[in-house]
PDB file of N, CA and C in Angstrom:
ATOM      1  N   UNK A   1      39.155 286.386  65.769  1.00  0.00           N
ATOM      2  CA  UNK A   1      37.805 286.610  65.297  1.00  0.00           C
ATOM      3  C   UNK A   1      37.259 285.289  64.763  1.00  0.00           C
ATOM      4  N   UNK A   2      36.329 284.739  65.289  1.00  0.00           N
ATOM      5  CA  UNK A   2      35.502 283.636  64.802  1.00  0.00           C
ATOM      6  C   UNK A   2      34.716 283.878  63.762  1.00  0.00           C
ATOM      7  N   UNK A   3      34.231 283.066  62.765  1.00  0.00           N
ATOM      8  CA  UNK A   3      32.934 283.182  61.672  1.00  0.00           C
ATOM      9  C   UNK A   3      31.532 284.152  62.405  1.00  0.00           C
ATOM     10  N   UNK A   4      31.666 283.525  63.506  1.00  0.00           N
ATOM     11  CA  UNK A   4      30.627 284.355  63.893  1.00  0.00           C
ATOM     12  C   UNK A   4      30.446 285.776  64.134  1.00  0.00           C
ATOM     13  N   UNK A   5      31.792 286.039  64.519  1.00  0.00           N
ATOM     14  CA  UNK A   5      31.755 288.143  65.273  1.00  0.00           C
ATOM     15  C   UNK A   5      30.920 289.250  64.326  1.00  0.00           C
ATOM     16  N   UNK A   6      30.866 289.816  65.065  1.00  0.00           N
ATOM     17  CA  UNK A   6      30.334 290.837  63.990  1.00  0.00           C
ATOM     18  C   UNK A   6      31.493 291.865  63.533  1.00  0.00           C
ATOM     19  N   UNK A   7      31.217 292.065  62.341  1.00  0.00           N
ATOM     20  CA  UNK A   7      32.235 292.840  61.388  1.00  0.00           C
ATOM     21  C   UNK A   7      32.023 294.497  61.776  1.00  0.00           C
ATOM     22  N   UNK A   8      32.819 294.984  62.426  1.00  0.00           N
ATOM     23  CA  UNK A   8      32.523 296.650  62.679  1.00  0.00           C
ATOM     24  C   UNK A   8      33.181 297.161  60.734  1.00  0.00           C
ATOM     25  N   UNK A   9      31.858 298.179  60.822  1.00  0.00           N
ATOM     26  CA  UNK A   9      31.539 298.710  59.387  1.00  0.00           C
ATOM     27  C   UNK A   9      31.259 300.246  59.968  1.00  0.00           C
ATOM     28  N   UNK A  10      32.287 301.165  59.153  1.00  0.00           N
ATOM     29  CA  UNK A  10      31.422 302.460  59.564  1.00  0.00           C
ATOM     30  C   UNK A  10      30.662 303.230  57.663  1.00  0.00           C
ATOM     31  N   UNK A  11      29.494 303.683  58.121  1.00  0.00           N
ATOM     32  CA  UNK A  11      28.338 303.660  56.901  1.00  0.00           C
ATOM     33  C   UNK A  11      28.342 305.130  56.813  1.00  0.00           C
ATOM     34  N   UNK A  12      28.985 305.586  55.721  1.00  0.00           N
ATOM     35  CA  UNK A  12      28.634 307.383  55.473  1.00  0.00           C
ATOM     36  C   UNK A  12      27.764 307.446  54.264  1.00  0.00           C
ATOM     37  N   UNK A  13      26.447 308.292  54.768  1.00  0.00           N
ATOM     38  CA  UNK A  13      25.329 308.562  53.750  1.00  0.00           C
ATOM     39  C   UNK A  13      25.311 309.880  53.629  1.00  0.00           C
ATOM     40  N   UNK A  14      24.794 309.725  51.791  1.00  0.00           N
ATOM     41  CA  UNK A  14      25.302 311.183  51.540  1.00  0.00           C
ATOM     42  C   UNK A  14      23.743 311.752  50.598  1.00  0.00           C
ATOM     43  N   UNK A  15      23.022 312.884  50.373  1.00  0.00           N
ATOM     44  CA  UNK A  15      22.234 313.292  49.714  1.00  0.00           C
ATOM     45  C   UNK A  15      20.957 312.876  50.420  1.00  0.00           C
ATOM     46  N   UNK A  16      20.139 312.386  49.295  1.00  0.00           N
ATOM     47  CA  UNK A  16      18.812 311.718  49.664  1.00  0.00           C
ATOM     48  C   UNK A  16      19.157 310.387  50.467  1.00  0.00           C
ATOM     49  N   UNK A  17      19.932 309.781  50.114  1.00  0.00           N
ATOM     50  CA  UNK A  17      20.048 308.366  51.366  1.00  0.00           C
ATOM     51  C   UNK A  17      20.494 309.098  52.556  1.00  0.00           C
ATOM     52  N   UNK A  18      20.796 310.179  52.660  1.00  0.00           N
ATOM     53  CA  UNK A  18      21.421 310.628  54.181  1.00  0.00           C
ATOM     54  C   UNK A  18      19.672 310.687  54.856  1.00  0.00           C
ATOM     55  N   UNK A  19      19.050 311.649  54.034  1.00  0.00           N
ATOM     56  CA  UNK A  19      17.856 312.190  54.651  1.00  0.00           C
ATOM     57  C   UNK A  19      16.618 311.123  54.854  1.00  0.00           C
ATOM     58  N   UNK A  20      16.500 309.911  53.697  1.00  0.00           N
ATOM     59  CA  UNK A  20      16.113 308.758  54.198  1.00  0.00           C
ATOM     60  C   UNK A  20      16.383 308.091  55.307  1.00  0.00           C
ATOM     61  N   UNK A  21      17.869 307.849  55.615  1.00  0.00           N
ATOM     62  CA  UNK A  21      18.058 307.189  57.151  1.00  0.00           C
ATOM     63  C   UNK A  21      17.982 307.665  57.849  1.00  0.00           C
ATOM     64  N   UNK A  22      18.125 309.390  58.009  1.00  0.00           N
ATOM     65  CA  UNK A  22      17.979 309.947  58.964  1.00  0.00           C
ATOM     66  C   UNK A  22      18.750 310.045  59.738  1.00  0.00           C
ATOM     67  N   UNK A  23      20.537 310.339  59.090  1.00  0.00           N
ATOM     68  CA  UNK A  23      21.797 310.286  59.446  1.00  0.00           C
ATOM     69  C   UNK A  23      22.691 310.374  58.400  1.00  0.00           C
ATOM     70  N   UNK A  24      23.695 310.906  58.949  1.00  0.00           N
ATOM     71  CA  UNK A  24      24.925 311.031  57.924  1.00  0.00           C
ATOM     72  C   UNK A  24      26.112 310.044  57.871  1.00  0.00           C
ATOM     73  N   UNK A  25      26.177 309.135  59.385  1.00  0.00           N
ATOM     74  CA  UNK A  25      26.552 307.995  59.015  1.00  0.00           C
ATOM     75  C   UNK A  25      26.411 307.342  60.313  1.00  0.00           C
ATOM     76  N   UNK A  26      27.177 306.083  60.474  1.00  0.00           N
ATOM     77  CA  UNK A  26      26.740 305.279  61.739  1.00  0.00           C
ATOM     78  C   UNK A  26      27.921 304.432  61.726  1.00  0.00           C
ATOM     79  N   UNK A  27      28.447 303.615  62.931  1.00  0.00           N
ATOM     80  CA  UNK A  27      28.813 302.508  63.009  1.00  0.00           C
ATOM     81  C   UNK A  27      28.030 301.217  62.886  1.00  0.00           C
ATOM     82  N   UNK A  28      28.129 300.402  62.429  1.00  0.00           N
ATOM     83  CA  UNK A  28      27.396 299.007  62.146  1.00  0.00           C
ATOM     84  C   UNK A  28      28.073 297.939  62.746  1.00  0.00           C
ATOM     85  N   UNK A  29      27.686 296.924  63.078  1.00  0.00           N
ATOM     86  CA  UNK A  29      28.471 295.337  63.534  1.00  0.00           C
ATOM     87  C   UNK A  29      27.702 294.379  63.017  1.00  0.00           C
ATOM     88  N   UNK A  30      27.839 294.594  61.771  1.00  0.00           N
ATOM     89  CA  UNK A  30      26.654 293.016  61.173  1.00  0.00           C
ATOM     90  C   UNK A  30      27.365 291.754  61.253  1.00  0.00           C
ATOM     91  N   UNK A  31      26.793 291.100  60.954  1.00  0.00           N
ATOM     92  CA  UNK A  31      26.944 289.481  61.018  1.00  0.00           C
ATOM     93  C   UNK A  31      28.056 289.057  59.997  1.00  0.00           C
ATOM     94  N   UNK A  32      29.563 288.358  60.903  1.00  0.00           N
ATOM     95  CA  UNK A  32      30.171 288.109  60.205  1.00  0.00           C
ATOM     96  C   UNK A  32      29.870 287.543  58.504  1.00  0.00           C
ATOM     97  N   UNK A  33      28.427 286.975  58.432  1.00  0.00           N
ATOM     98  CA  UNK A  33      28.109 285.653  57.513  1.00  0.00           C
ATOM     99  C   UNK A  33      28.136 286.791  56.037  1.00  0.00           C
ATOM    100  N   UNK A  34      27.918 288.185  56.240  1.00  0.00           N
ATOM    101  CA  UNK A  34      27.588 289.210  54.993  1.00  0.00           C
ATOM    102  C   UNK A  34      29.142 289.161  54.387  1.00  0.00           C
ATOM    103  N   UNK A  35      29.439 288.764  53.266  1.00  0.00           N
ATOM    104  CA  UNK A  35      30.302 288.889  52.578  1.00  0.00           C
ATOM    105  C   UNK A  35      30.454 289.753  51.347  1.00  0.00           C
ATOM    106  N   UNK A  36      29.618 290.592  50.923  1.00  0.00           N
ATOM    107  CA  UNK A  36      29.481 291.515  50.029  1.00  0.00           C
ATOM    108  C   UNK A  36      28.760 292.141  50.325  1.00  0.00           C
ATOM    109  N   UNK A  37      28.741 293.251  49.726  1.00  0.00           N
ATOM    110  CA  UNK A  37      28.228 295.097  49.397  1.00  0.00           C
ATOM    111  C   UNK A  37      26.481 294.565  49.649  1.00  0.00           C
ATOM    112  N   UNK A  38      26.230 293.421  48.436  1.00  0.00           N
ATOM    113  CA  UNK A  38      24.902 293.352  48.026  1.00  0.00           C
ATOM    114  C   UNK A  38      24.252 292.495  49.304  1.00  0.00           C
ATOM    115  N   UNK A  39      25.152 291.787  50.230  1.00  0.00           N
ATOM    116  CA  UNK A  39      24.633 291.138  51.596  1.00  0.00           C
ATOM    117  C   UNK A  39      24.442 292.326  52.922  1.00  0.00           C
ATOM    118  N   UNK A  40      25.398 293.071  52.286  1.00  0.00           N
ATOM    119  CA  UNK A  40      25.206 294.160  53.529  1.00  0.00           C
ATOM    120  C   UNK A  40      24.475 295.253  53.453  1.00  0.00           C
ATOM    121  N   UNK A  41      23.918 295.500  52.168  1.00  0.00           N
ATOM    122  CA  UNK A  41      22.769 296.475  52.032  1.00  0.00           C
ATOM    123  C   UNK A  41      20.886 295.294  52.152  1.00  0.00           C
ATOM    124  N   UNK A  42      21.380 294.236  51.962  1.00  0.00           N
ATOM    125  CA  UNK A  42      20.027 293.561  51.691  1.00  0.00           C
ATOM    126  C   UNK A  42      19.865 293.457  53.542  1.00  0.00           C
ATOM    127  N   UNK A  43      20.820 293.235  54.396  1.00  0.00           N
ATOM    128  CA  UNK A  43      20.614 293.237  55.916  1.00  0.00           C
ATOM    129  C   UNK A  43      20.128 294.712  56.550  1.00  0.00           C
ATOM    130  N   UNK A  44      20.959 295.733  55.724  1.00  0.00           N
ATOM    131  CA  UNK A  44      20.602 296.926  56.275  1.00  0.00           C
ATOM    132  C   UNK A  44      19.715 297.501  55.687  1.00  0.00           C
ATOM    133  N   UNK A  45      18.655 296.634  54.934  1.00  0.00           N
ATOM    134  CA  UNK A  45      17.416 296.989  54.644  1.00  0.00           C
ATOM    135  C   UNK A  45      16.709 296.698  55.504  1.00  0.00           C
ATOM    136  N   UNK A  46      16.753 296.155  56.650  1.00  0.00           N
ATOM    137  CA  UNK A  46      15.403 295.412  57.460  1.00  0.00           C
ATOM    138  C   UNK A  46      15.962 296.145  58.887  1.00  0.00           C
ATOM    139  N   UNK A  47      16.915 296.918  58.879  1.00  0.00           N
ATOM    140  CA  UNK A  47      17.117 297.742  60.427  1.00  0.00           C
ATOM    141  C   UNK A  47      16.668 298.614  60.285  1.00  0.00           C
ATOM    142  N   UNK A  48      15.760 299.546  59.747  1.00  0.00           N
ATOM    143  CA  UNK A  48      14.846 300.425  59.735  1.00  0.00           C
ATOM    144  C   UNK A  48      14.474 300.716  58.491  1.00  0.00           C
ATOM    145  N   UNK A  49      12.731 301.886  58.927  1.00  0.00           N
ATOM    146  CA  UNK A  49      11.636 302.250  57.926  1.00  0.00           C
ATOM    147  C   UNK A  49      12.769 302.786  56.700  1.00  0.00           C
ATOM    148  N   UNK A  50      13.679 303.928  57.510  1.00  0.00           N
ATOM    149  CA  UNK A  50      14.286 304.905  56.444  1.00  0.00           C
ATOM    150  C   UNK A  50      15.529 304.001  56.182  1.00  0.00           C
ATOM    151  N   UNK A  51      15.714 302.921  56.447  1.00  0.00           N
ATOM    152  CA  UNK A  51      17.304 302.167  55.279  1.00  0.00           C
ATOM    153  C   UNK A  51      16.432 301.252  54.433  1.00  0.00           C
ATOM    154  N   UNK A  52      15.296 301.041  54.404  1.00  0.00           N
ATOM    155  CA  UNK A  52      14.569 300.305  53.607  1.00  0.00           C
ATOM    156  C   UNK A  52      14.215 301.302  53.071  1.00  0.00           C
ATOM    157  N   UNK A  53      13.739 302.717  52.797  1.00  0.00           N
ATOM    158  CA  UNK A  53      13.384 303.420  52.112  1.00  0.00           C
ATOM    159  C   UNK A  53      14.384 304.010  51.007  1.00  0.00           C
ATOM    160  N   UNK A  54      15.945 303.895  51.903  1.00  0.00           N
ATOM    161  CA  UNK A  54      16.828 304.640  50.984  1.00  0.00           C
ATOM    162  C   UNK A  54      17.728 303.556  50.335  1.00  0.00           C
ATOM    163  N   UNK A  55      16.893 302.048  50.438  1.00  0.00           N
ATOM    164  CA  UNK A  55      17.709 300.696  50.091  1.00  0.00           C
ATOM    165  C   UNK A  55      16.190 300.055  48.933  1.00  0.00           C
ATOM    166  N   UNK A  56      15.006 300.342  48.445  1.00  0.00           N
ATOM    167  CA  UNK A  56      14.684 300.252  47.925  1.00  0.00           C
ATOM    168  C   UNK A  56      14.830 299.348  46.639  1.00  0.00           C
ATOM    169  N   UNK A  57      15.833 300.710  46.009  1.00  0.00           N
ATOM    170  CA  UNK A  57      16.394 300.736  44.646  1.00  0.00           C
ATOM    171  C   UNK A  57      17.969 300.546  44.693  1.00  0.00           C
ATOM    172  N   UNK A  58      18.104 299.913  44.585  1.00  0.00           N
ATOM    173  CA  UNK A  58      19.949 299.045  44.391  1.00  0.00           C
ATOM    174  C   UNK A  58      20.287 300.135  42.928  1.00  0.00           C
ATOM    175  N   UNK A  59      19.305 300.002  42.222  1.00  0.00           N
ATOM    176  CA  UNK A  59      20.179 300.703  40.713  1.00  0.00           C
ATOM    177  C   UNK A  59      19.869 302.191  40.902  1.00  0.00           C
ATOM    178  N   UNK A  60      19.762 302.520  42.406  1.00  0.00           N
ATOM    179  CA  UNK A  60      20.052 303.834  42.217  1.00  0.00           C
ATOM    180  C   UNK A  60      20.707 304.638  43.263  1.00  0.00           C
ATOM    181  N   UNK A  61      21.697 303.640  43.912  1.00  0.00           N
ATOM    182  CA  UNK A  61      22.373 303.473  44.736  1.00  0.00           C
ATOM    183  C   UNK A  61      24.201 303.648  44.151  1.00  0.00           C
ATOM    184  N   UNK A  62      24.804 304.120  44.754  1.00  0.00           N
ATOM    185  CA  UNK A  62      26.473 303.852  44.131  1.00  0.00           C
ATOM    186  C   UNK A  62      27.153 303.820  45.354  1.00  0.00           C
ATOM    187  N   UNK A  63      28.419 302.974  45.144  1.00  0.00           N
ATOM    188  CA  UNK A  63      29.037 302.584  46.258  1.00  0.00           C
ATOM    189  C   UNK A  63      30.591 303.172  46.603  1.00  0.00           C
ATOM    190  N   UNK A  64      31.188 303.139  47.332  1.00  0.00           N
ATOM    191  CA  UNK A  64      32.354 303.395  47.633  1.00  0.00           C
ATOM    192  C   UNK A  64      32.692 302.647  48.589  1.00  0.00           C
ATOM    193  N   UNK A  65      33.575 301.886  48.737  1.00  0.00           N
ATOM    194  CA  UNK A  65      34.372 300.994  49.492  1.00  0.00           C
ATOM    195  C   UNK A  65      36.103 301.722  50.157  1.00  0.00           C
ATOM    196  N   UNK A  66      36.002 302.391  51.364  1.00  0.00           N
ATOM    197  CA  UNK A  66      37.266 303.189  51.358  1.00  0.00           C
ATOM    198  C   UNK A  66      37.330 303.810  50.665  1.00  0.00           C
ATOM    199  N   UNK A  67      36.747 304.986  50.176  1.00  0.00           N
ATOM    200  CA  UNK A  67      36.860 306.121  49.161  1.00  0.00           C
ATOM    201  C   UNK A  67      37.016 305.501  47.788  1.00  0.00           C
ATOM    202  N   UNK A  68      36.597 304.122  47.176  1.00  0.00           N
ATOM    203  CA  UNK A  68      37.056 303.804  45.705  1.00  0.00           C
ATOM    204  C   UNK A  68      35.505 303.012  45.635  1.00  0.00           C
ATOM    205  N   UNK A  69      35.037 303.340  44.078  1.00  0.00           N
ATOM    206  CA  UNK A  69      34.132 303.137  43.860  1.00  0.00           C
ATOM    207  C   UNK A  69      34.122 301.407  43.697  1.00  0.00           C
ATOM    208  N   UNK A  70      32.727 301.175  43.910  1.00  0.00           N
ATOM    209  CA  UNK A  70      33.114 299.522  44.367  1.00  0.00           C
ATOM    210  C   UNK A  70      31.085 299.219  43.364  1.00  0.00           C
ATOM    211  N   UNK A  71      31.179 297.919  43.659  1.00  0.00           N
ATOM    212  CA  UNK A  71      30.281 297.433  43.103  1.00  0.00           C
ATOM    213  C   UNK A  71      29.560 296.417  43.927  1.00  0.00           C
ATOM    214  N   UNK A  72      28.025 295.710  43.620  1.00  0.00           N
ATOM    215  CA  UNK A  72      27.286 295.017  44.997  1.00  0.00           C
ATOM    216  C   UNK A  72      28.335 293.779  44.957  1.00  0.00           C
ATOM    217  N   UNK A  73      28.693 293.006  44.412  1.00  0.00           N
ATOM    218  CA  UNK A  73      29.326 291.583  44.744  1.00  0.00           C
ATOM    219  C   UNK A  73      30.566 292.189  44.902  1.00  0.00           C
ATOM    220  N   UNK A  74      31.453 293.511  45.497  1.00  0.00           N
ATOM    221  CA  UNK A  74      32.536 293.550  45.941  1.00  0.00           C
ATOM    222  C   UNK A  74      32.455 292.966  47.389  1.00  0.00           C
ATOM    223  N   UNK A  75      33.969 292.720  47.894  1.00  0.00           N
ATOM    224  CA  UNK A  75      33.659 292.101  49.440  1.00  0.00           C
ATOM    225  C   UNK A  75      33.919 292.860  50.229  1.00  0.00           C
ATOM    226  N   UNK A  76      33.768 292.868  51.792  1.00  0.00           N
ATOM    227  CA  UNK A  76      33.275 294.026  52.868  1.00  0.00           C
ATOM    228  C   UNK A  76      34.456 292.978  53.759  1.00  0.00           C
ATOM    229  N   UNK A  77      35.132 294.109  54.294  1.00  0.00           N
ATOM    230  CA  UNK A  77      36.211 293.468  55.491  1.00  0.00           C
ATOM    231  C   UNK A  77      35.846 294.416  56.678  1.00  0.00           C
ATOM    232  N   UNK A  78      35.924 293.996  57.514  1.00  0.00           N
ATOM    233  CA  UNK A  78      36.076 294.237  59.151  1.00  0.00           C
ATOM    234  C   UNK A  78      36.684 296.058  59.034  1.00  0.00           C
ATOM    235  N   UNK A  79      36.216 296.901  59.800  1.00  0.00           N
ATOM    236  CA  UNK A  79      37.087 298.161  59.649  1.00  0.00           C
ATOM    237  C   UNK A  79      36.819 298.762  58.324  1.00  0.00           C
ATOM    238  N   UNK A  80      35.846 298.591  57.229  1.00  0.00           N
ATOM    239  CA  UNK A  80      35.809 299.173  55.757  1.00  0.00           C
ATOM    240  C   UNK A  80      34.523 300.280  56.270  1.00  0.00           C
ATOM    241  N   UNK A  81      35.288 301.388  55.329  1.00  0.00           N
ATOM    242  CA  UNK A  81      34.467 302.845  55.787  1.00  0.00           C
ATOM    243  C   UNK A  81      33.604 302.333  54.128  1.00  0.00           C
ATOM    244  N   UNK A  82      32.393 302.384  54.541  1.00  0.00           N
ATOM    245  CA  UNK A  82      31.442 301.818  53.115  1.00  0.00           C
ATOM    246  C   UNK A  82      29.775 303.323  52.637  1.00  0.00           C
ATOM    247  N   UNK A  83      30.699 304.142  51.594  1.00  0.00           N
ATOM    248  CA  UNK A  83      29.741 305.477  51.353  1.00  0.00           C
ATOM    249  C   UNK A  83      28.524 305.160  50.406  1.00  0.00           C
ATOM    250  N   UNK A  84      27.609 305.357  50.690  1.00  0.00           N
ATOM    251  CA  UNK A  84      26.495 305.418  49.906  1.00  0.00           C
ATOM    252  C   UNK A  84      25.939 306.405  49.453  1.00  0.00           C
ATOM    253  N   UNK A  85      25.700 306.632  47.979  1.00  0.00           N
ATOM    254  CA  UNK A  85      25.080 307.678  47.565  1.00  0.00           C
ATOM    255  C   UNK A  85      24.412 307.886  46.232  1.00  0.00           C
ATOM    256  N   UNK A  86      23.593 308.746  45.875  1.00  0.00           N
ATOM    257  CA  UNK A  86      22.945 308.710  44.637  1.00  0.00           C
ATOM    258  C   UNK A  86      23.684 308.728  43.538  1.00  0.00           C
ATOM    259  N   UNK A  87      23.809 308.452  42.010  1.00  0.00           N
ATOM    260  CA  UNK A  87      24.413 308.698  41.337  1.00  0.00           C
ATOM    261  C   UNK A  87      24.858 310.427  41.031  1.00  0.00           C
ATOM    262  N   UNK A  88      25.484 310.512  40.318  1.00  0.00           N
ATOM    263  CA  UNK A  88      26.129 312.023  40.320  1.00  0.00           C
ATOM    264  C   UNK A  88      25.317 312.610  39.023  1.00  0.00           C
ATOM    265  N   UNK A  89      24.686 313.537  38.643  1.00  0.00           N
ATOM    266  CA  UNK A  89      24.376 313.930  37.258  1.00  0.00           C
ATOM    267  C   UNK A  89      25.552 315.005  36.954  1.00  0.00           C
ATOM    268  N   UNK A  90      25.696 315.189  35.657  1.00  0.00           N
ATOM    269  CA  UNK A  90      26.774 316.287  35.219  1.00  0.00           C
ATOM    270  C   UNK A  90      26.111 317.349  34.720  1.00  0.00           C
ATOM    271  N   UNK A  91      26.666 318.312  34.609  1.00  0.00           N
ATOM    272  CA  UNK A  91      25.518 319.536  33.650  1.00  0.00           C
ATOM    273  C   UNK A  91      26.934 320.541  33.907  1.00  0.00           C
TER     274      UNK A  91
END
C-alpha cells in the first residue's frame, strides 16, 4: 500500500445520522492522506447534501472506532468499522 491508496473504511449510521445520509451504512475508500476521525468526517462532509447535514455538528456526533468509543483526533486504519451516532440520553 502506497501513501496514496485509498483506505477501505466501512461507516455504520445509526438514529438521526442514519436518516440524514440516507443509509445505515456504506463502504468508503478515502484518501490515504485522512489520518483521524476529525479528517474523515471533515471529507465525508463534502460527499453529499445528507453527510453534510448529519456532519454539521461534530459536538453532536459520538464515535466508535471497532465497537470502542473513540474521539475526533483518534487515528483511522485501513479495514476500521467506524459507527456514528447521536449521543445517548438516559431517563
Amino acid at each position: 500500500m502506497t501513501g496514496d491508496d485509498p483506505i477501505p473504511l466501512h461507516m455504520v449510521y445509526f438514529a438521526w445520522v442514519r436518516e440524514r445520509i440516507g443509509r445505515a451504512e456504506e463502504t468508503l475508500n478515502p484518501p490515504a492522506s485522512l489520518k483521524t476521525i476529525r479528517d474523515l468526517l471533515t471529507w465525508l462532509s463534502g460527499q453529499s447534501a445528507g453527510h453534510a447535514s448529519a456532519l454539521s455538528d461534530l459536538r453532536a456526533i459520538r464515535i466508535a472506532i471497532n465497537q470502542d468509543h473513540a474521539g475526533l483526533d483518534d487515528p483511522i486504519h485501513a479495514g476500521d468499522e467506524i459507527a456514528l451516532f447521536p449521543p445517548v440520553s438516559g431517563g
